[in-house]
N, C-alpha and C. Protein backbone atom coordinates (compact mmCIF):
# COMPACT_ATOMS: atom_id res chain seq x y z
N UNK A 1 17.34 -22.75 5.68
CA UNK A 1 18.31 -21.67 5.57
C UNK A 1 19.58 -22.00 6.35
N UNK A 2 19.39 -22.48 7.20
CA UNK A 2 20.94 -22.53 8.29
C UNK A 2 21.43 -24.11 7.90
N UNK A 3 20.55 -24.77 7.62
CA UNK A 3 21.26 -26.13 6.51
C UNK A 3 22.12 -25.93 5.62
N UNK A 4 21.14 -24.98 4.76
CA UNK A 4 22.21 -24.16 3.60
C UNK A 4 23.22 -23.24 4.02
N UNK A 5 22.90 -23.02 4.66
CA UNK A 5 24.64 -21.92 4.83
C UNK A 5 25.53 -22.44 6.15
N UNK A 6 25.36 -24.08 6.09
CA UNK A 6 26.29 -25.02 6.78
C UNK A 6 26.95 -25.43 5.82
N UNK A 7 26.02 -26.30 4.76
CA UNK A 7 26.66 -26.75 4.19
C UNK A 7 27.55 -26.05 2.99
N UNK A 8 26.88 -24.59 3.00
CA UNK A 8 28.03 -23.56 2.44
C UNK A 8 29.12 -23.11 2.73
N UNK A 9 28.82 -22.83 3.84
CA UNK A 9 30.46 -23.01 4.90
C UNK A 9 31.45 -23.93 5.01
N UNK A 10 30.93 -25.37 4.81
CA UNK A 10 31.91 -26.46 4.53
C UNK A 10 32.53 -26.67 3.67
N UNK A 11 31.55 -26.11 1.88
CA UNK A 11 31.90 -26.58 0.74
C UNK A 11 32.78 -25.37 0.57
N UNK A 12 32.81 -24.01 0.95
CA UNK A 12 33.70 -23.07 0.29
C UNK A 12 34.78 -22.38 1.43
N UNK A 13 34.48 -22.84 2.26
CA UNK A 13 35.61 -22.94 3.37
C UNK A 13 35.39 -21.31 3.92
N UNK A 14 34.75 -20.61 4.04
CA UNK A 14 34.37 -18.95 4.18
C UNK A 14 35.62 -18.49 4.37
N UNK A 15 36.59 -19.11 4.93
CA UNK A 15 38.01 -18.01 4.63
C UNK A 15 38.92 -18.12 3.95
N UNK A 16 38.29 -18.69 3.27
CA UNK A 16 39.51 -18.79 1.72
C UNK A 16 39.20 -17.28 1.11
N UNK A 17 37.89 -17.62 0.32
CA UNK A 17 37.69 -16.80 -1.02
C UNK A 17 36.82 -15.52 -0.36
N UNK A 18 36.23 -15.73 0.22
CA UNK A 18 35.33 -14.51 0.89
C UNK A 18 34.01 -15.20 0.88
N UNK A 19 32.80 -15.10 1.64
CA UNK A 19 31.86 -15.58 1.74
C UNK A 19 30.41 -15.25 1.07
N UNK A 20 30.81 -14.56 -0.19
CA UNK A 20 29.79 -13.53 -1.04
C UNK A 20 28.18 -14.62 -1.38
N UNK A 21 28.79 -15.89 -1.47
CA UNK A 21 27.69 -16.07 -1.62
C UNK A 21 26.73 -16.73 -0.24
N UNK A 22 27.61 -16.35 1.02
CA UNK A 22 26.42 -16.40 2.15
C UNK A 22 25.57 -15.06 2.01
N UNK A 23 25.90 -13.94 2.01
CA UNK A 23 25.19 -13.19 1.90
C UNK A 23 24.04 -13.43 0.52
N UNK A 24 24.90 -13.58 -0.12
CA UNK A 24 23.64 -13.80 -1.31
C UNK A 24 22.20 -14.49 -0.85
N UNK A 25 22.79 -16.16 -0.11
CA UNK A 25 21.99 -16.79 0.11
C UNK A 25 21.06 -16.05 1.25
N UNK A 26 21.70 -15.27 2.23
CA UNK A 26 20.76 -14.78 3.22
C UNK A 26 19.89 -14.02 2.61
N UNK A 27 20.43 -12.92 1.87
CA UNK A 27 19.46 -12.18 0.99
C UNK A 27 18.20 -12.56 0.01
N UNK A 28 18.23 -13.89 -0.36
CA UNK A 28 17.07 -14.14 -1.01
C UNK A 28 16.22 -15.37 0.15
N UNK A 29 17.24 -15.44 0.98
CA UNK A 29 15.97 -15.84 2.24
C UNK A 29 15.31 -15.38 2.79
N UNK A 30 15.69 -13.81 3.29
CA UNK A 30 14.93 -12.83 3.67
C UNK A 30 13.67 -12.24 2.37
N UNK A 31 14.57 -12.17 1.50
CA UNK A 31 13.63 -11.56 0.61
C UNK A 31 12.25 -12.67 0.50
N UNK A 32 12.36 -14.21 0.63
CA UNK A 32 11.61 -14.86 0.42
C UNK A 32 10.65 -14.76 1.49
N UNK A 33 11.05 -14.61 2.99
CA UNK A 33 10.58 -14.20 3.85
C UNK A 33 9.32 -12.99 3.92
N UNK A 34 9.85 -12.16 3.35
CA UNK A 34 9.63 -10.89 3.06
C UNK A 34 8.22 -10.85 2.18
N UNK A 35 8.40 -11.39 1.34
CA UNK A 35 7.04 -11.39 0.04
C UNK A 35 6.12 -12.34 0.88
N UNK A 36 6.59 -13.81 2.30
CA UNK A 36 5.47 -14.28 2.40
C UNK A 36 4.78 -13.49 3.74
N UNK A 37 5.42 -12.75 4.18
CA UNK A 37 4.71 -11.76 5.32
C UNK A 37 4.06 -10.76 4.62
N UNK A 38 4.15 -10.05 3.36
CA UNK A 38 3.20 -9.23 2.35
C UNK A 38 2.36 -10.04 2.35
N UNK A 39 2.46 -11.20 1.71
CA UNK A 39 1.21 -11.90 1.31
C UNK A 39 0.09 -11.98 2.30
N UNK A 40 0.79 -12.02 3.90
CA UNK A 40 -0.77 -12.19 4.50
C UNK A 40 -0.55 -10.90 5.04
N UNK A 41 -0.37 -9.71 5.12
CA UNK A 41 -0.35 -8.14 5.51
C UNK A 41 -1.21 -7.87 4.21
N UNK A 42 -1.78 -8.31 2.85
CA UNK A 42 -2.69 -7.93 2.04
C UNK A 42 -4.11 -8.87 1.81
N UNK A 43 -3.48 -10.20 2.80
CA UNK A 43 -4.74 -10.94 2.55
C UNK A 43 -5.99 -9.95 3.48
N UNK A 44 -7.35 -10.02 2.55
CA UNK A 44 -8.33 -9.73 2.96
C UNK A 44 -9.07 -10.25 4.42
N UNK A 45 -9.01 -11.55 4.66
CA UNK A 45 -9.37 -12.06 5.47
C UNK A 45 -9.02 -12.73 6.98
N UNK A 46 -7.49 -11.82 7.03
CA UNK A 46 -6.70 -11.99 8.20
C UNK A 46 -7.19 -10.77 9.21
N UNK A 47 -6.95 -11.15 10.20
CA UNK A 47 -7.02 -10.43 11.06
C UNK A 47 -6.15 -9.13 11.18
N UNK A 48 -6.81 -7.98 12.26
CA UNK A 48 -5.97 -6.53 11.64
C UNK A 48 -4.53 -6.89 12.83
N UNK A 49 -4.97 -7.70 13.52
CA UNK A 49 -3.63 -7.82 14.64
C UNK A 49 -2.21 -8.90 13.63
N UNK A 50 -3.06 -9.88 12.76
CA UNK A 50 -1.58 -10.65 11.82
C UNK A 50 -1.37 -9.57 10.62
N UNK A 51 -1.99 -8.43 10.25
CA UNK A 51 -2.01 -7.89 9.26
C UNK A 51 -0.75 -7.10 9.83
N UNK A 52 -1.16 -6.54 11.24
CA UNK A 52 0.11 -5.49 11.60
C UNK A 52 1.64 -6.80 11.87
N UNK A 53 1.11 -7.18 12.42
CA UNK A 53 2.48 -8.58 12.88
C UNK A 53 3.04 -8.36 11.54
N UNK A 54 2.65 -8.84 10.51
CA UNK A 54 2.85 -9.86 8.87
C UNK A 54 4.06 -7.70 8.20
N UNK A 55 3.09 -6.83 8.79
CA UNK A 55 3.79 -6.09 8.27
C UNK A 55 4.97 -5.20 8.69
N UNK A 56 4.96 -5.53 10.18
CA UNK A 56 6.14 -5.32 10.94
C UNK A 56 7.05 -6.46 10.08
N UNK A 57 6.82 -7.79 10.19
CA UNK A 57 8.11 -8.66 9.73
C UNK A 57 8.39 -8.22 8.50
N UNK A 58 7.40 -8.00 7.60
CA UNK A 58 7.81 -7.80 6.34
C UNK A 58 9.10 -6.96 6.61
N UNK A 59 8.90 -5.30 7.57
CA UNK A 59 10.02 -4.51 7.15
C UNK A 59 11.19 -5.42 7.67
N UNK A 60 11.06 -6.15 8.75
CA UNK A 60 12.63 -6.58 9.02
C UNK A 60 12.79 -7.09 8.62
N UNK A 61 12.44 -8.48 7.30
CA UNK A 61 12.84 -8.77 6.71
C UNK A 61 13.51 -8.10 5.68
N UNK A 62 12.89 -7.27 5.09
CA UNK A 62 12.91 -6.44 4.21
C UNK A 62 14.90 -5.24 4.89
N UNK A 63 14.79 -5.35 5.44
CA UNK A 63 15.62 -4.68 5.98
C UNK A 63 17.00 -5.49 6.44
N UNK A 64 16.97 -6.80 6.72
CA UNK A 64 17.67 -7.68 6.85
C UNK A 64 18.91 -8.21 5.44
N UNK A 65 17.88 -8.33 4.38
CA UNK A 65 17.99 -8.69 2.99
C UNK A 65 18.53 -7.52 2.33
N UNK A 66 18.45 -6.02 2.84
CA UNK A 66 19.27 -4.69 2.41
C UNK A 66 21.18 -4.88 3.16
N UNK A 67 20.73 -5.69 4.47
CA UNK A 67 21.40 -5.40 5.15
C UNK A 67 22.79 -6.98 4.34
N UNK A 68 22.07 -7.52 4.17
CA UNK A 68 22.89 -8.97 3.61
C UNK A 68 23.58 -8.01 2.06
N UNK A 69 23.06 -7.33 1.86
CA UNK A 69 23.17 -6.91 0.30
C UNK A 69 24.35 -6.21 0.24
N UNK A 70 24.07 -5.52 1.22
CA UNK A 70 25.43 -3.93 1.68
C UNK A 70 26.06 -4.86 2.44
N UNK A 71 26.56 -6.13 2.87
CA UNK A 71 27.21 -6.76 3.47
C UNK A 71 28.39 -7.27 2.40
N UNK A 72 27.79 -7.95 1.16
CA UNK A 72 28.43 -8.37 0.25
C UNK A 72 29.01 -7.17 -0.99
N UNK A 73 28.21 -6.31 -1.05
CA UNK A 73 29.19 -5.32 -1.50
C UNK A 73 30.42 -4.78 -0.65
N UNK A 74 30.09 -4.46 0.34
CA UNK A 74 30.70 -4.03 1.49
C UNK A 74 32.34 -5.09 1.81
N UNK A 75 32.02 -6.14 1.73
CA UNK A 75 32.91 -7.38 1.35
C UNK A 75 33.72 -6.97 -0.06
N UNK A 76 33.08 -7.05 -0.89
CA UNK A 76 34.00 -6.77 -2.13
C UNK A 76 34.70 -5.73 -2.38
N UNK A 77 33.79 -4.64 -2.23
CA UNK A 77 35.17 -3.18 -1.60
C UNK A 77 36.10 -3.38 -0.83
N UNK A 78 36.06 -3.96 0.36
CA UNK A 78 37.41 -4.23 1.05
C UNK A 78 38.01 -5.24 0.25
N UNK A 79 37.69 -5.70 -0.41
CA UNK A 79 39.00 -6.63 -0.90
C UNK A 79 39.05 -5.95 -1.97
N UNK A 80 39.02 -5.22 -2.96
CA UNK A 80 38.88 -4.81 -3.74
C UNK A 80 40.47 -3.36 -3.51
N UNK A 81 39.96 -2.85 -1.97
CA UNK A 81 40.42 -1.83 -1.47
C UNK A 81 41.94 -2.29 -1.38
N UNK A 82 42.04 -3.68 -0.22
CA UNK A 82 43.26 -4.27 0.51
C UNK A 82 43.58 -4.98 -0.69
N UNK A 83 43.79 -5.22 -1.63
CA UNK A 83 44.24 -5.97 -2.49
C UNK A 83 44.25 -7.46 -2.82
């Protein structure tokens, strides 16, 4: 993830055009994040202490990836707004 949004930063220069697709990229890192902390918060055979861990991260991930989302809209309204 921070490989990728180095070498995203280099290739699109983040203050040229606006940086819409870091957020993007954060957002489906979290989200990827997100589904693999579900996965063991439903596995049967984990423990109830990684079950709670796995489902605490889930929400912050989960919440992170809302937060990347309303970042890049949030981005495009202001420019949208300021011209």
């Amino acid at each position: 993830m921070f490989l990728g949004t180095s070498v995203n930063a280099c290739i699109t220069k983040m203050h040229e055009e606006g940086p819409w697709g870091f957020y993007v990229g954060w957002m489906l890192a979290f989200l990827f994040l997100t589904s693999g902390s579900l996965k063991i918060a439903v596995n049967p055979t984990a423990s109830r202490r990684a079950i709670k861990a796995a489902g605490i991260l889930a929400l912050v991930f989960a919440f992170l990836a809302l937060a990347s989302l309303g970042g890049c809209f949030g981005l495009g309204a202001y420019k949208k707004l300021n011209g």
